[in-house]
Protein backbone atom coordinates (compact mmCIF):
# COMPACT_ATOMS: atom_id res chain seq x y z
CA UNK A 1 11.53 4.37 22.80
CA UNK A 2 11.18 3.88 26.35
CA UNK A 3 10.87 0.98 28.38
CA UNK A 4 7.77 1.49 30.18
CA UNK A 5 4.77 -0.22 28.70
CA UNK A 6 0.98 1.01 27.90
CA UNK A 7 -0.47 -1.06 30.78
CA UNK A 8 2.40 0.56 33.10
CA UNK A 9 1.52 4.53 31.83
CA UNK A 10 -2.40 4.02 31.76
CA UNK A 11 -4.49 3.28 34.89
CA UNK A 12 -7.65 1.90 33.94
CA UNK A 13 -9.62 -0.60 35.51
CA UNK A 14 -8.93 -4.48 35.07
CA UNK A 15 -11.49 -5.15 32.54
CA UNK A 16 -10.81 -2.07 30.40
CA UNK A 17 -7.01 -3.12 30.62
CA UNK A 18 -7.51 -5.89 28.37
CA UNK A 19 -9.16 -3.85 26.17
CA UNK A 20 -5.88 -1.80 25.62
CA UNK A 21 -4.29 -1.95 22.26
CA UNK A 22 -1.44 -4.72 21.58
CA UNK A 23 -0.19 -2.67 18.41
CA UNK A 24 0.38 0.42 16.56
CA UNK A 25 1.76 1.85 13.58
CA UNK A 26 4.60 4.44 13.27
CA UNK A 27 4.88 6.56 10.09
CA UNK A 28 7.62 8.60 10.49
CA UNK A 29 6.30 11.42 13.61
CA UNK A 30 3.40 9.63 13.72
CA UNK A 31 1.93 6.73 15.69
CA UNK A 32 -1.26 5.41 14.30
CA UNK A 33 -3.43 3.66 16.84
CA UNK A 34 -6.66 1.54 17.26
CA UNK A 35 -8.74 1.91 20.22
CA UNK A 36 -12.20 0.39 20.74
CA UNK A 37 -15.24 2.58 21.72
CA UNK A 38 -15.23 1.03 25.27
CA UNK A 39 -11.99 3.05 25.71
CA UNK A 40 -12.90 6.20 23.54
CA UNK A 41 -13.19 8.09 26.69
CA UNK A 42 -9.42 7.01 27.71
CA UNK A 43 -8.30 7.85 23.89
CA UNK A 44 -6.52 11.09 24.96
CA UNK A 45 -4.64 9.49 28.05
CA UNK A 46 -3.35 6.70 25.68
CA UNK A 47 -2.02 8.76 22.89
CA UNK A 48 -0.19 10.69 26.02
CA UNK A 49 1.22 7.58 27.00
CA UNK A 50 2.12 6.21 23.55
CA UNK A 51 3.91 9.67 23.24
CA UNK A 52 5.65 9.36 26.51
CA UNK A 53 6.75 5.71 24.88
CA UNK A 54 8.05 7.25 22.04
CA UNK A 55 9.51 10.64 22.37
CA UNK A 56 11.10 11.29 18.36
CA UNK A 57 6.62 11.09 17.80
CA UNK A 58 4.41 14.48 17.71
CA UNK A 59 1.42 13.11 17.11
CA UNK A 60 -1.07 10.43 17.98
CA UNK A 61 -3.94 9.63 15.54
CA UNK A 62 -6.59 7.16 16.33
CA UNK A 63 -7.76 5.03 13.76
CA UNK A 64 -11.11 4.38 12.66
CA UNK A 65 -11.02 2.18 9.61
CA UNK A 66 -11.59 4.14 6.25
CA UNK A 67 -13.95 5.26 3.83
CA UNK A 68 -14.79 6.55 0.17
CA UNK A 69 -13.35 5.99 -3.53
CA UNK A 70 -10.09 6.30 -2.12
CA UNK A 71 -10.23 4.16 0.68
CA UNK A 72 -9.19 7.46 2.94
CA UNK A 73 -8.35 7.31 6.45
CA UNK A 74 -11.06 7.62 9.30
CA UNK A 75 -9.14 9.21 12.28
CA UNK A 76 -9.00 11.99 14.88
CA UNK A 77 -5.62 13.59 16.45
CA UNK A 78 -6.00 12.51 20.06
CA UNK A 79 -2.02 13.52 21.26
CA UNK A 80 0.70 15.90 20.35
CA UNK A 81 0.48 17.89 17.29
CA UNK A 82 -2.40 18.77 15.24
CA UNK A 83 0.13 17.70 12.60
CA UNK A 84 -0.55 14.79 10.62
CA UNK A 85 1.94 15.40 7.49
CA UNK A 86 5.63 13.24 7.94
CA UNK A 87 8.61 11.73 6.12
CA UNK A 88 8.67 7.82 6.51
CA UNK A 89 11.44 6.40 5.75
CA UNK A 90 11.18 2.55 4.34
CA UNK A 91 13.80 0.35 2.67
CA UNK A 92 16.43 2.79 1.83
CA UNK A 93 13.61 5.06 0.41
CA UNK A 94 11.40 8.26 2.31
CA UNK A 95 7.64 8.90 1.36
CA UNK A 96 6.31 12.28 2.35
CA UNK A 97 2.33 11.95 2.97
CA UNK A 98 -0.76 13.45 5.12
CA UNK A 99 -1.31 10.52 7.52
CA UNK A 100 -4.67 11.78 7.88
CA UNK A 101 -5.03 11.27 4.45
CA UNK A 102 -3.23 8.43 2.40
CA UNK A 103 -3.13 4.86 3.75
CA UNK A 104 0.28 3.31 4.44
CA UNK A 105 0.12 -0.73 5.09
CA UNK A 106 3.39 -1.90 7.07
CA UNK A 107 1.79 -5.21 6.46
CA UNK A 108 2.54 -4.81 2.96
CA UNK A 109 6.25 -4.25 3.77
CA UNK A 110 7.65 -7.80 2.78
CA UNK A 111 6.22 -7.50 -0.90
CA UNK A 112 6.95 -4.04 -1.68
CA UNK A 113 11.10 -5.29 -0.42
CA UNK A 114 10.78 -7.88 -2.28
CA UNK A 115 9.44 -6.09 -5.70
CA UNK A 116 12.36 -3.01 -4.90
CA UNK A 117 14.79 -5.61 -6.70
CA UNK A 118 12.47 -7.88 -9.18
CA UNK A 119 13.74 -6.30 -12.26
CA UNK A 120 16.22 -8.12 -12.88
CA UNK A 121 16.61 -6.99 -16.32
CA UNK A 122 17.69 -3.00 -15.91
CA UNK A 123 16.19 -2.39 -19.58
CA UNK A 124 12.33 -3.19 -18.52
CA UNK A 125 9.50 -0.91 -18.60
CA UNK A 126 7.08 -1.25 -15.41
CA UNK A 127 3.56 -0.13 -15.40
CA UNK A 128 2.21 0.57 -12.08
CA UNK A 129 -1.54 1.18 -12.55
CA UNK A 130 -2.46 2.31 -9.01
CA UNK A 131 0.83 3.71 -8.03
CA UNK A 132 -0.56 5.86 -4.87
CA UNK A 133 2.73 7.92 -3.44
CA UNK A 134 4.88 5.58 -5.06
CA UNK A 135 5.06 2.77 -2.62
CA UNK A 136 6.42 -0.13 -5.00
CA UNK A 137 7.32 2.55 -7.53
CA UNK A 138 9.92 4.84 -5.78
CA UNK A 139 11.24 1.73 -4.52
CA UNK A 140 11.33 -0.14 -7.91
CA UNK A 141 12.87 2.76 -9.02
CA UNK A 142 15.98 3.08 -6.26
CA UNK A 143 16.76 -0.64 -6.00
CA UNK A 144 16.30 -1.61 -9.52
CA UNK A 145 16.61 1.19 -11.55
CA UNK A 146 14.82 0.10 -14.57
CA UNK A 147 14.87 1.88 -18.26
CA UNK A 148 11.26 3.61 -17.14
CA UNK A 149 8.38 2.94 -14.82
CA UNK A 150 4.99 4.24 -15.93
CA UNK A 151 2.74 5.05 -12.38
CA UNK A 152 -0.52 6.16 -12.89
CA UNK A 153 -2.55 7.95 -9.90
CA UNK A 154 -6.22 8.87 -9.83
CA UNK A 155 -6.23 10.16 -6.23
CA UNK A 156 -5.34 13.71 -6.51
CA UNK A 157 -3.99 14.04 -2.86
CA UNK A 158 -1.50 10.96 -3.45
CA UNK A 159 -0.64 11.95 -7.16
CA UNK A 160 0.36 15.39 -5.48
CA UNK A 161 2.51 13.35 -2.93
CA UNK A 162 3.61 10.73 -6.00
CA UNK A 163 5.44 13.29 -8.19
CA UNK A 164 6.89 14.92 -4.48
CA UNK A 165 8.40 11.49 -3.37
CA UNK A 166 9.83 10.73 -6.66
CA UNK A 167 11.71 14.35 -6.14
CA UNK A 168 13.06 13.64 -2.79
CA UNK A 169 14.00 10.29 -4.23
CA UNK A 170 15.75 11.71 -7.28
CA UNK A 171 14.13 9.30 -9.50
CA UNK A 172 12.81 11.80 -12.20
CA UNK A 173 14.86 10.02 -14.93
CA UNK A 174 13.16 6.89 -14.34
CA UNK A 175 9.63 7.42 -12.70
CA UNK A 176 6.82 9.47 -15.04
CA UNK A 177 3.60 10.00 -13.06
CA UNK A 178 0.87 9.92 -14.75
CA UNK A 179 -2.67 11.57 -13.19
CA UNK A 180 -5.81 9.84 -14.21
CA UNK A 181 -7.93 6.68 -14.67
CA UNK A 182 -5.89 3.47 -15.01
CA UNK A 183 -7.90 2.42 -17.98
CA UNK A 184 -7.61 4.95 -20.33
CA UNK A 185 -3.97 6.06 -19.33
CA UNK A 186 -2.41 2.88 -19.44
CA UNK A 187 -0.37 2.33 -22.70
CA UNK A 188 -0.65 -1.04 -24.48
CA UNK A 189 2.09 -3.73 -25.03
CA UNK A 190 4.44 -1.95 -23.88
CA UNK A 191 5.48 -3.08 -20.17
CA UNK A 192 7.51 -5.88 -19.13
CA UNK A 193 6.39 -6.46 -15.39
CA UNK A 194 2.59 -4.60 -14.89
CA UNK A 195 1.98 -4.20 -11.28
CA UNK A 196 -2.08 -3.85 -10.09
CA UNK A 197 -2.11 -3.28 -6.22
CA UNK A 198 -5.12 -1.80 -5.96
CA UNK A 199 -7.31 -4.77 -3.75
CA UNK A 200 -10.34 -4.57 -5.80
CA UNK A 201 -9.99 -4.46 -9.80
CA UNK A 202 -12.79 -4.30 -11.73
CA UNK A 203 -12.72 -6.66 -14.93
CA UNK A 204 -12.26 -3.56 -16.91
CA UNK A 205 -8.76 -2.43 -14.67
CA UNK A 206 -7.94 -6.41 -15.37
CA UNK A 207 -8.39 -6.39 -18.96
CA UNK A 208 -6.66 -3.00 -19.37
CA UNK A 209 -3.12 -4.93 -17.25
CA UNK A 210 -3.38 -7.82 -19.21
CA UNK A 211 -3.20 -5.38 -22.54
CA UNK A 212 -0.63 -3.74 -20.76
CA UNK A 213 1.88 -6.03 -21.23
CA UNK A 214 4.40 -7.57 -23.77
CA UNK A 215 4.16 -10.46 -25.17
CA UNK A 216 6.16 -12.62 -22.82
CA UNK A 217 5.95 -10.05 -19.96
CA UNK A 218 4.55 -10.31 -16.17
CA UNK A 219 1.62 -9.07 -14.23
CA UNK A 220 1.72 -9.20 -10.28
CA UNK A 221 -1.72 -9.15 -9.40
CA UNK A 222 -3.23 -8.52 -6.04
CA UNK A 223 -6.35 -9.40 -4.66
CA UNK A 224 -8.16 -9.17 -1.17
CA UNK A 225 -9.90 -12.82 -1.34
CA UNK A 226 -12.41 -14.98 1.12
CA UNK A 227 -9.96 -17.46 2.58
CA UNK A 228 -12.06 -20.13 1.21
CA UNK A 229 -11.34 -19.22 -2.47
CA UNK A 230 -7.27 -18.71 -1.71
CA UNK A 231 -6.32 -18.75 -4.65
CA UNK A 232 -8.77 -19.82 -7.35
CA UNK A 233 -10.72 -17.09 -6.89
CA UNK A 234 -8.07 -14.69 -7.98
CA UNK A 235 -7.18 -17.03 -10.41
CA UNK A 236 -10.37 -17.13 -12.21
CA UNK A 237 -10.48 -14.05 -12.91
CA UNK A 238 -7.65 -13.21 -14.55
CA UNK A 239 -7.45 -16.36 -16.90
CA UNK A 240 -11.58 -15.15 -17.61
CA UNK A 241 -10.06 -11.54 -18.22
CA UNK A 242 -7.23 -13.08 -20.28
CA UNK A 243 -9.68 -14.90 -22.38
CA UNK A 244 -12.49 -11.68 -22.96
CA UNK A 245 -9.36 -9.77 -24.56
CA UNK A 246 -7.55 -12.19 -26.35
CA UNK A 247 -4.31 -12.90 -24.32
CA UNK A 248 -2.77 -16.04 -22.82
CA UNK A 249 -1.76 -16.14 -19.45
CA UNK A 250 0.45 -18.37 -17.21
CA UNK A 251 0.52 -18.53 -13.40
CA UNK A 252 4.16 -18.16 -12.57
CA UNK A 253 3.01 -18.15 -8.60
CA UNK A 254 1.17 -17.18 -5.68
CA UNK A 255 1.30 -15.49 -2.24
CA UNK A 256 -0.44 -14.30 0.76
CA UNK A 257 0.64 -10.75 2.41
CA UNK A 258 -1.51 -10.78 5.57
CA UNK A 259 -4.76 -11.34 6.86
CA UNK A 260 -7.08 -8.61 5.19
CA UNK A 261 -10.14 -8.88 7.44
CA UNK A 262 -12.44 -11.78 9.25
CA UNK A 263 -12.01 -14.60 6.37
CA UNK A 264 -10.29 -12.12 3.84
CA UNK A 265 -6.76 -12.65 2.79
CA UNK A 266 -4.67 -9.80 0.67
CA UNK A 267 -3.13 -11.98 -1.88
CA UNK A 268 -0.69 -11.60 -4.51
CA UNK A 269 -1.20 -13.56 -7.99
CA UNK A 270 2.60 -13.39 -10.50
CA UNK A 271 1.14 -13.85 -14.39
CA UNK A 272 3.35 -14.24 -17.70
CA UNK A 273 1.28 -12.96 -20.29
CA UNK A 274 1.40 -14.03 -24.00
CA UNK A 275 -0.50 -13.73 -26.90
């Protein structure tokens, strides 16, 4: 990285300077980048600069929110390479994806660290029901190294990158990827720890975590939430859930990851489930 800054590499006028972006996202060769219509015209001469700032980065994407079932990137190559596949390399652990693609939060960085060594019991079985390209499961996997982890993938572009990443990882013995719908795939009280990161469950999804489990085992479940119902909201629904199929649940504690949107928080509900 160099020292120059964006302000120092793009010329723009003074109001449209305090419209440049603040922060980015690197993923591996790739910086990931916001920039508001007012500047779409000065997109190009910003990903040159961010490229200039960074010179181990190809590419420049700008991001435009996303869209669809799987909540798929909206973005455009505006620097570099028209080359949006890379390596990233997190917590001791590398995830090949298509940046164009598959989302990658670095705001979710502290939990998915923090989950790497949860099992602290190396004979558990994990469920993770929406397991993407293996974010907390490749990393579950390598720091924890439980008996087996169960991730199940409906996207067919991240199940493709899921089974690659566990190969890089060399985590075979312990990860089995699963392709399909979380509901029907997921085997019942069998897992010790269930993890549900997808941000909007349907009761269904809920019902099918909660039946997930042992008797005696854990769900972590997350949740984006309207700041004014942090956390019953979250709560609510999973003692409801707990009640429609017949399994007691405890609240063993609660966290918030980051700001999700205007009044939305993503946050993170831990469960002991009984019968």
């Amino acid at each position: 990285m160099t020292s120059a800054t964006l302000s120092d590499l793009v010329r723009l006028p003074p109001d449209e300077m305090e419209l440049l972006p603040r922060g980015w996202q690197i993923l591996g060769t790739i910086i990931l980048v916001s920039i508001p219509d007012a500047l779409r015209d000065h997109a190009n001469a910003i990903g040159d600069a961010l490229l200039t700032m960074y010179p181990r980065c190809n590419t420049v994407l700008r991001n435009m929110g996303v869209a669809g079932r799987f909540r798929e990137p909206i973005c455009e190559v505006i620097a570099g390479k028209d080359e949006t596949e890379t390596v990233h390399k997190e917590n001791g652990c590398r995830f090949k994806l298509d940046t164009a693609r598959i989302m990658f939060s670095q705001g979710n960085l502290a939990e998915r660290t923090r989950m790497s060594k949860i099992c602290a019991n190396r004979d558990e079985v994990v469920l993770d029901m929406f397991a993407g390209i293996g974010y907390f499961s490749i990393q579950i996997a390598v720091h924890s190294r439980p008996r087996k982890i169960v991730a199940i993938e409906l996207n067919p572009v991240a199940y493709r990158y899921l089974v690659e990443n566990i190969k890089i990882n060399r985590v075979e013995d312990i990860v089995l990827p699963i392709e399909g719908d979380c509901v029907t795939e997921s085997p019942q009280r069998t897992a010790d720890r269930v993890i549900m990161g997808y941000l909007d469950s349907s009761r269904e999804q809920l019902i099918s975590g909660l039946l997930a489990a042992k008797s005696g085992g854990v769900m972590h479940y997350h949740e984006a939430t309207p700041t004014v119902l942090t956390y019953q909201r979250p709560i609510r629904r999973i003692k409801d859930a707990a009640e429609a199929c017949g399994r007691s649940v405890g609240i063993l504690g609660c966290r918030t990851i980051k700001k999700y949107a205007p009044g939305v928080l993503h946050v993170v509900v831990d469960v002991s489930v009984d019968e």
